[in-house]
Protein backbone atom coordinates (compact mmCIF):
# COMPACT_ATOMS: atom_id res chain seq x y z
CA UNK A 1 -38.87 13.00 -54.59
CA UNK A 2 -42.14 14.13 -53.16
CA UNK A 3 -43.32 10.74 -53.62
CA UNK A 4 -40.93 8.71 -52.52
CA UNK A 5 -40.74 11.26 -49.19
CA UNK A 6 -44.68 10.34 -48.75
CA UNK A 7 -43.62 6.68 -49.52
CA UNK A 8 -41.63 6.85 -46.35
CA UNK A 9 -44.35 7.07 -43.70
CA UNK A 10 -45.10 3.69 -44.13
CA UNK A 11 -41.73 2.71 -42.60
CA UNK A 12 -42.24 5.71 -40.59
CA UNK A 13 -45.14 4.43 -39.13
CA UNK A 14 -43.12 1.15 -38.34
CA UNK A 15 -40.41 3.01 -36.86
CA UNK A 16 -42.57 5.27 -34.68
CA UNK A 17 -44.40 2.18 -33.41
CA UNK A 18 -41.62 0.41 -32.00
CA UNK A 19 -40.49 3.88 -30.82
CA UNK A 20 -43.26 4.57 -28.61
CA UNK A 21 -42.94 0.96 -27.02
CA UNK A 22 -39.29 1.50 -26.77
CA UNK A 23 -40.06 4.61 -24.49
CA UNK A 24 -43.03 2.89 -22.89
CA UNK A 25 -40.43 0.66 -21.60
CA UNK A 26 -37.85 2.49 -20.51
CA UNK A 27 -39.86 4.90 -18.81
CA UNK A 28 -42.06 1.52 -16.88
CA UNK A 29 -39.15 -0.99 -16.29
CA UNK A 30 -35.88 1.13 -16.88
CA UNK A 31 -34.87 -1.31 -19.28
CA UNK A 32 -33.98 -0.24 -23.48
CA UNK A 33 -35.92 -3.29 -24.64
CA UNK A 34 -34.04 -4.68 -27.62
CA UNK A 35 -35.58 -7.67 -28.17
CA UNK A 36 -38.91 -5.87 -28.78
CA UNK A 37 -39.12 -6.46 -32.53
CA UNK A 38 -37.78 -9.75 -31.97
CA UNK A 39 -40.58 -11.20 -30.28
CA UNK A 40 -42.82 -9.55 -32.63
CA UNK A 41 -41.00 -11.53 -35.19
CA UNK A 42 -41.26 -14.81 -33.53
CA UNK A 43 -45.01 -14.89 -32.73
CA UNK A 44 -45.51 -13.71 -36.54
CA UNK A 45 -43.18 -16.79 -37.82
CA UNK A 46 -45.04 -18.91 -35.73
CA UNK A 47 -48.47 -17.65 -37.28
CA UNK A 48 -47.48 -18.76 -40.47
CA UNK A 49 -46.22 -22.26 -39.58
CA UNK A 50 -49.50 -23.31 -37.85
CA UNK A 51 -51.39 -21.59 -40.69
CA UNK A 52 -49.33 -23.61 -42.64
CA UNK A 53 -49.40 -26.72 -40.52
CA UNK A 54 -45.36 -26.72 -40.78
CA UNK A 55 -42.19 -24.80 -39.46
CA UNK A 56 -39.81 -26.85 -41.71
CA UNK A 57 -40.21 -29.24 -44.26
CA UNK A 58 -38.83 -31.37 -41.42
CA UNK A 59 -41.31 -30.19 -38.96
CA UNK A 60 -44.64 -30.81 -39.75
CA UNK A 61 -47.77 -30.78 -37.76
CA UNK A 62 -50.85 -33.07 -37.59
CA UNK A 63 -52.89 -30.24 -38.11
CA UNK A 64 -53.46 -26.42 -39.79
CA UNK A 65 -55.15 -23.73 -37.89
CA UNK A 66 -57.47 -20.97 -39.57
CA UNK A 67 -55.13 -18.04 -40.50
CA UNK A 68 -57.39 -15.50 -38.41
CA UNK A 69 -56.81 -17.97 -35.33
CA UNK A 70 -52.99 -18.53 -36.52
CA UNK A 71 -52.36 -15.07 -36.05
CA UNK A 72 -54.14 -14.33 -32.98
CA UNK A 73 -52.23 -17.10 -31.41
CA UNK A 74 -48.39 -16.02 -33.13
CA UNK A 75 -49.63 -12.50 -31.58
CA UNK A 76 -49.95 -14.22 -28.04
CA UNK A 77 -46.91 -16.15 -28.34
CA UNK A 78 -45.09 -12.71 -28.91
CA UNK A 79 -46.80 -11.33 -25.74
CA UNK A 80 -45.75 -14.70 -23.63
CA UNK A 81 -42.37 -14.68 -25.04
CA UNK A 82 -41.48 -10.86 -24.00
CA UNK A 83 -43.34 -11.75 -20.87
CA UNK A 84 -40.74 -14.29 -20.23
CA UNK A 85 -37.88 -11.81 -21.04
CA UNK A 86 -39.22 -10.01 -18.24
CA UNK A 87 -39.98 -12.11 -15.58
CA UNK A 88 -36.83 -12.90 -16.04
CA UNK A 89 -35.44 -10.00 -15.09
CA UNK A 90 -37.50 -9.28 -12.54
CA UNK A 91 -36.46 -12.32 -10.79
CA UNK A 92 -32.54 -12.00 -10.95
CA UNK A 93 -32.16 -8.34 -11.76
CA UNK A 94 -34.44 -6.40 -9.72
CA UNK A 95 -32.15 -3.75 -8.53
CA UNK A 96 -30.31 -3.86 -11.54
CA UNK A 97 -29.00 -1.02 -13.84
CA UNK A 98 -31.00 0.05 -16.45
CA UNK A 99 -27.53 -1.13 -18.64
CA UNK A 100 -27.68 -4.19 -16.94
CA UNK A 101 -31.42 -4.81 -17.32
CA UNK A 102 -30.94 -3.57 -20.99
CA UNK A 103 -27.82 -5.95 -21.80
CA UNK A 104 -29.93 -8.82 -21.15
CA UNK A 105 -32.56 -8.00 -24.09
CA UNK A 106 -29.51 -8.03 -26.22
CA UNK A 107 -29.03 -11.74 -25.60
CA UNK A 108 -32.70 -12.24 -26.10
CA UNK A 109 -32.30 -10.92 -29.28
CA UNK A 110 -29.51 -13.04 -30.03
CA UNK A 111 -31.37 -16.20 -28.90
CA UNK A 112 -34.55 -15.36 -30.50
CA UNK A 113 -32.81 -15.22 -33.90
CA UNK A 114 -31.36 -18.34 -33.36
CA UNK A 115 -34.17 -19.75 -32.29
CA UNK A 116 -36.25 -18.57 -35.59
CA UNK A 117 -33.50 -20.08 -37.53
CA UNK A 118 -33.62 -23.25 -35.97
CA UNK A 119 -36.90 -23.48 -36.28
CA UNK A 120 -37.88 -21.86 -39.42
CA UNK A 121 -34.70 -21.82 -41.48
CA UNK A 122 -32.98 -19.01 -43.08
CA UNK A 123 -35.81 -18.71 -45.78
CA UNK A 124 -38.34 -15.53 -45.09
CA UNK A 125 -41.64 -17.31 -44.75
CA UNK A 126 -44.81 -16.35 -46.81
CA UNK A 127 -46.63 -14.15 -44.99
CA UNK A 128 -49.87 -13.45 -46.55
CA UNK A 129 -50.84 -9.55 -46.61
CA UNK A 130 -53.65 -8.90 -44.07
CA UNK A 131 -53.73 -5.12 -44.82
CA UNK A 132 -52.67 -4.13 -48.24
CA UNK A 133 -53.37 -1.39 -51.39
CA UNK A 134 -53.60 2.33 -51.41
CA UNK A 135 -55.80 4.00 -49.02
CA UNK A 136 -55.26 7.75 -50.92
CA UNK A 137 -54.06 8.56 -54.04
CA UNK A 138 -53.24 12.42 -54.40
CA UNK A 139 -52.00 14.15 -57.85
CA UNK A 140 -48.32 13.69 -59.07
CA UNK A 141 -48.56 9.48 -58.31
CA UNK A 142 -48.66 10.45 -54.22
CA UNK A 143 -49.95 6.84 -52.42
CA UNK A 144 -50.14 6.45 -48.97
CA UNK A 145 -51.29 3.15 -48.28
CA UNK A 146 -53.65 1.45 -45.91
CA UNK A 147 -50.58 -0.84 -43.86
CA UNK A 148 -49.06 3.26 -43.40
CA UNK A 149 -51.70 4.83 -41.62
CA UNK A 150 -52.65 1.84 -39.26
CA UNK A 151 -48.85 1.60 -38.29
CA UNK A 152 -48.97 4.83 -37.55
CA UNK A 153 -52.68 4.72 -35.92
CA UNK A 154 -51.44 1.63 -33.54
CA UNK A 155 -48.75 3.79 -32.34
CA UNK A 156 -50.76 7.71 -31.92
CA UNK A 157 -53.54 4.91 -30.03
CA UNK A 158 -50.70 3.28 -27.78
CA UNK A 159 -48.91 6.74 -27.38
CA UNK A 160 -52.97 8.37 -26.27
CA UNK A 161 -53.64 5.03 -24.20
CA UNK A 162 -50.26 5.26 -21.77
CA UNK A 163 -50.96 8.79 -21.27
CA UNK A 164 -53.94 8.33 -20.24
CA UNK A 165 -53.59 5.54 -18.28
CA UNK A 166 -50.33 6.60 -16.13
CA UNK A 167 -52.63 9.99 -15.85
CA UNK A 168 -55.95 9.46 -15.18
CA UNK A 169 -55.78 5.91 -13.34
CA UNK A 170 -55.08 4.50 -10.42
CA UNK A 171 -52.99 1.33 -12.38
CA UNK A 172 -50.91 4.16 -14.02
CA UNK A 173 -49.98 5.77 -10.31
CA UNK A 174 -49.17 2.08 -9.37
CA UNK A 175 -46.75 1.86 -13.37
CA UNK A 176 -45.19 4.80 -12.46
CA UNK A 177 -44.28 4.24 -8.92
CA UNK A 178 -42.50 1.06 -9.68
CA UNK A 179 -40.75 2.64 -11.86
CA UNK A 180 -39.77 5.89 -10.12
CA UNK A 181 -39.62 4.40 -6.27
CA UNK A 182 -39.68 0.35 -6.20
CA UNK A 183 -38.71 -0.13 -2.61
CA UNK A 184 -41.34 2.16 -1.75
CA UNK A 185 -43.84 0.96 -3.97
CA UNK A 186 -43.50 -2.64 -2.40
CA UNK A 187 -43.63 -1.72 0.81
CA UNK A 188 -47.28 0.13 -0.08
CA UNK A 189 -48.23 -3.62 -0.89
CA UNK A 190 -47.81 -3.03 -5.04
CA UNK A 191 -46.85 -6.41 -6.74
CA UNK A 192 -44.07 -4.95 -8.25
CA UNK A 193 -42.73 -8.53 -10.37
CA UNK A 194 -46.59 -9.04 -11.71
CA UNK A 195 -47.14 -5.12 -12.64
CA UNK A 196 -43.43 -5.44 -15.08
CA UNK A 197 -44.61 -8.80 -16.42
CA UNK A 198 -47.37 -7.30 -17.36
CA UNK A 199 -45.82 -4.46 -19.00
CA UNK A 200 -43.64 -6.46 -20.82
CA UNK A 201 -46.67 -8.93 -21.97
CA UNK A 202 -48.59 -5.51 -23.53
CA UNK A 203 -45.75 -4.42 -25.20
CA UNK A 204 -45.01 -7.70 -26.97
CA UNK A 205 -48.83 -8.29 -27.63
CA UNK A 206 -48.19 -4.70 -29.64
CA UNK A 207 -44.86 -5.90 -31.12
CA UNK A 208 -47.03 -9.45 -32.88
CA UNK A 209 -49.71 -6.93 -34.12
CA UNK A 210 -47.53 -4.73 -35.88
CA UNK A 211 -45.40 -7.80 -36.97
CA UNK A 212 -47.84 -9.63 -38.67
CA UNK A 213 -49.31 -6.90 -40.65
CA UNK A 214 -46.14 -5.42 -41.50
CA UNK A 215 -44.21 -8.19 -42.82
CA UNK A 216 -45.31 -8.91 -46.01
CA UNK A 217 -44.32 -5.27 -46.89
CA UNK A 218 -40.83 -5.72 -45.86
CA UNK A 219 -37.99 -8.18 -46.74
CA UNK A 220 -39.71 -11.02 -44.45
CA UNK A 221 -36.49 -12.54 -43.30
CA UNK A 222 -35.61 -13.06 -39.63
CA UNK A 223 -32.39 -10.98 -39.36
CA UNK A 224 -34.06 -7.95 -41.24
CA UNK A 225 -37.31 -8.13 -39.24
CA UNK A 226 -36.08 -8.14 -35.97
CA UNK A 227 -33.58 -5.14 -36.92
CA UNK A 228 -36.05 -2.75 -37.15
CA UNK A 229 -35.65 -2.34 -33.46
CA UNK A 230 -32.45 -0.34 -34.87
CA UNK A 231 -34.09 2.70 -36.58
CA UNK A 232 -36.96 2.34 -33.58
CA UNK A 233 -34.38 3.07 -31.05
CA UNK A 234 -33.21 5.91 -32.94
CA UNK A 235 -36.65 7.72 -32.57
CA UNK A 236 -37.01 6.67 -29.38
CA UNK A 237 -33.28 8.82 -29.19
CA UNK A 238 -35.06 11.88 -30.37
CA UNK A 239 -37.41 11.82 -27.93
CA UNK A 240 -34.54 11.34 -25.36
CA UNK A 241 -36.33 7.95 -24.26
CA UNK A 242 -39.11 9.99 -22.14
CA UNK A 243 -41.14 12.57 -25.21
CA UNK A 244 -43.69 9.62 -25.89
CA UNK A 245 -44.46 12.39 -28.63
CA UNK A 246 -41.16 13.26 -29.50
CA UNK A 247 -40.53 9.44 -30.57
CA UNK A 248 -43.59 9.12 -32.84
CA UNK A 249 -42.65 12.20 -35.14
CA UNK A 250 -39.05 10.98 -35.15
CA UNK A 251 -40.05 8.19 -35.98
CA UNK A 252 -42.48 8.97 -39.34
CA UNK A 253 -39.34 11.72 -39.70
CA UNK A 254 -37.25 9.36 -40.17
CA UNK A 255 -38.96 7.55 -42.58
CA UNK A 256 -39.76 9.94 -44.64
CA UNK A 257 -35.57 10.77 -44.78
CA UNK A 258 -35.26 7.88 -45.41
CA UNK A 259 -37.60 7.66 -48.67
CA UNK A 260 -36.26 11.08 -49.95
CA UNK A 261 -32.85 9.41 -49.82
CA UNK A 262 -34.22 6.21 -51.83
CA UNK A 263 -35.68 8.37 -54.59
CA UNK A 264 -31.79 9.98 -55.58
CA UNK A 265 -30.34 7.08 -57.63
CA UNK A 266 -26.88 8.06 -56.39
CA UNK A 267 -27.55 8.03 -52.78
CA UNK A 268 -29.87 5.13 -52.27
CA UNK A 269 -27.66 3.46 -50.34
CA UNK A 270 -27.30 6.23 -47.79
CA UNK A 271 -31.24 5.39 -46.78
CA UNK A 272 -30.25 2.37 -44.38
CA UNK A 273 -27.51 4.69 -42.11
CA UNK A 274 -30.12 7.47 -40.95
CA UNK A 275 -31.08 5.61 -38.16
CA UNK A 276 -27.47 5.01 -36.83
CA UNK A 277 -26.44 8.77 -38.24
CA UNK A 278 -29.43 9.84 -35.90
CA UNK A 279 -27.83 7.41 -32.74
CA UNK A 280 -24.64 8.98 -33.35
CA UNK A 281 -25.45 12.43 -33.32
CA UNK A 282 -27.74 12.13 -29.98
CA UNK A 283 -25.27 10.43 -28.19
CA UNK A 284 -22.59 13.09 -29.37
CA UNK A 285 -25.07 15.52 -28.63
CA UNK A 286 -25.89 13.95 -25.25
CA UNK A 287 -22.63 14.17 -24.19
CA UNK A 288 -21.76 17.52 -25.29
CA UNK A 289 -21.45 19.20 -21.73
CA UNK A 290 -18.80 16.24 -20.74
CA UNK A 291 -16.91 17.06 -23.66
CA UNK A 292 -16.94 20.62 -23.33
CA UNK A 293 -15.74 20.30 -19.32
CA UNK A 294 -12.93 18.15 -20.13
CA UNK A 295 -11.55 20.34 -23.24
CA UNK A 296 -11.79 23.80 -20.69
């Protein structure tokens, strides 16, 4: 059990990752970004077919990149892709609700799946490990590997960068004040469009990288990548979609749960509904007072 519980922070690292960007987001644009893994996804597809020199058999190309410059560019395409997402909606939704703003990410989900299909077809796609093999190996057949701890280093280093930045700088006084007072902030002379674009491009730059080097440790289909946003969102839940901090040891929490649950042969299957066991309890939770008015 103990090893399967130290299994988990590899996921955990995953999950934690895409929760800090999830709050990173919401706290920036006030939009719940659910296309984030799904960008990631697409960039890392495309790595492989121009490493490959093919997206179908169908769909070849004249030529084959290098994989190093393959996946620098699939990590780029992620970044322009979410980029697009939200230029998007800063262009038609700028004094949109945050469920407005977040509603359209769920169609860019949709169509970014689609998209991969079309594209790539419904088989997962070869991705060749970048970062792989045990990093320690403690008594009693405890591994936590390499792909585990840089997860979970890529998200403690995006987690110490924001706060710094929105602390100590004047680009994060010009981040937050979008985000907390956008009339106000354009009327200062802030480019309020270009400073979300941009937030949305980092973010999706972040989504590729972890992408990428996560995929060959997971089922690398389309569907399953880009629903890791699901147990993401659900540390992002913990830390109430502000605790930057909060998020990241939800999320390597949940994994962990979530490994502990895959070592009991009877209740493996119970692994896969933490993350929406841990949505429904928040939002129960989060709504407790309402309930509690409306029964008195």
């Amino acid at each position: 059990m103990l090893s399967s519980a130290i299994a988990g922070i590899g996921p955990g690292g995953y999950y934690a990752a895409v929760a800090v960007l999830l709050i990173l987001m919401a706290q920036l644009t006030r939009t719940v970004n659910f296309s984030q893994v799904a960008v990631g996804m697409i960039g890392a597809y495309f790595s492989v077919g121009l490493a490959a020199g093919q997206f179908q058999t169908s769909i070849k190309l004249p030529f084959k990149l290098p994989m190093i410059v393959a996946v620098i560019l699939g990590i780029l395409i992620a970044g322009l892709v979410s980029a697009l997402i939200g230029w998007i909606i800063a262009q038609w939704l700028p004094e949109a609700s945050s469920t407005a703003r977040s509603a359209v990410t769920v169609a860019g989900l949709l169509l970014l799946i689609a998209v991969a299909y079309i594209l790539f077809g419904s088989r997962p796609q070869p991705f060749r490990p970048i970062i792989f093999g045990p990093l320690i190996e403690l008594p009693g057949n405890i591994i936590i590997t390499k792909i585990a701890l840089f997860s979970l280093g890529v998200a403690i280093a995006v987690a110490l960068l924001a706060k710094l930045l929105l602390s100590r700088t004047m680009l994060g006084v010009r981040l937050r004040a979008i985000a907390d007072r956008q009339t106000a902030a354009e009327l200062l002379g802030v480019n309020v469009k270009l400073m979300n674009v941009s937030v949305w491009f980092f973010t999706g730059l972040i989504s590729g990288l972890l992408v990428v080097f996560i995929a060959p440790t997971q089922s690398s289909d389309i569907f399953t990548l880009s629903m890791i946003v699901v147990p993401g969102a659900a540390a992002a839940l913990i830390g109430a979609f502000r605790n930057i901090w909060a998020g990241l040891i939800g999320g390597v929490a949940l994994g962990i749960v979530q490994g502990f649950f895959a070592s009991l042969p009877d209740l493996t299957y119970l692994r896969d509904w933490v993350p929406i066991v841990v949505i429904v309890v928040f939002l129960l939770w989060n709504q407790r007072k309402e309930v509690w008015d409306v029964a008195r």
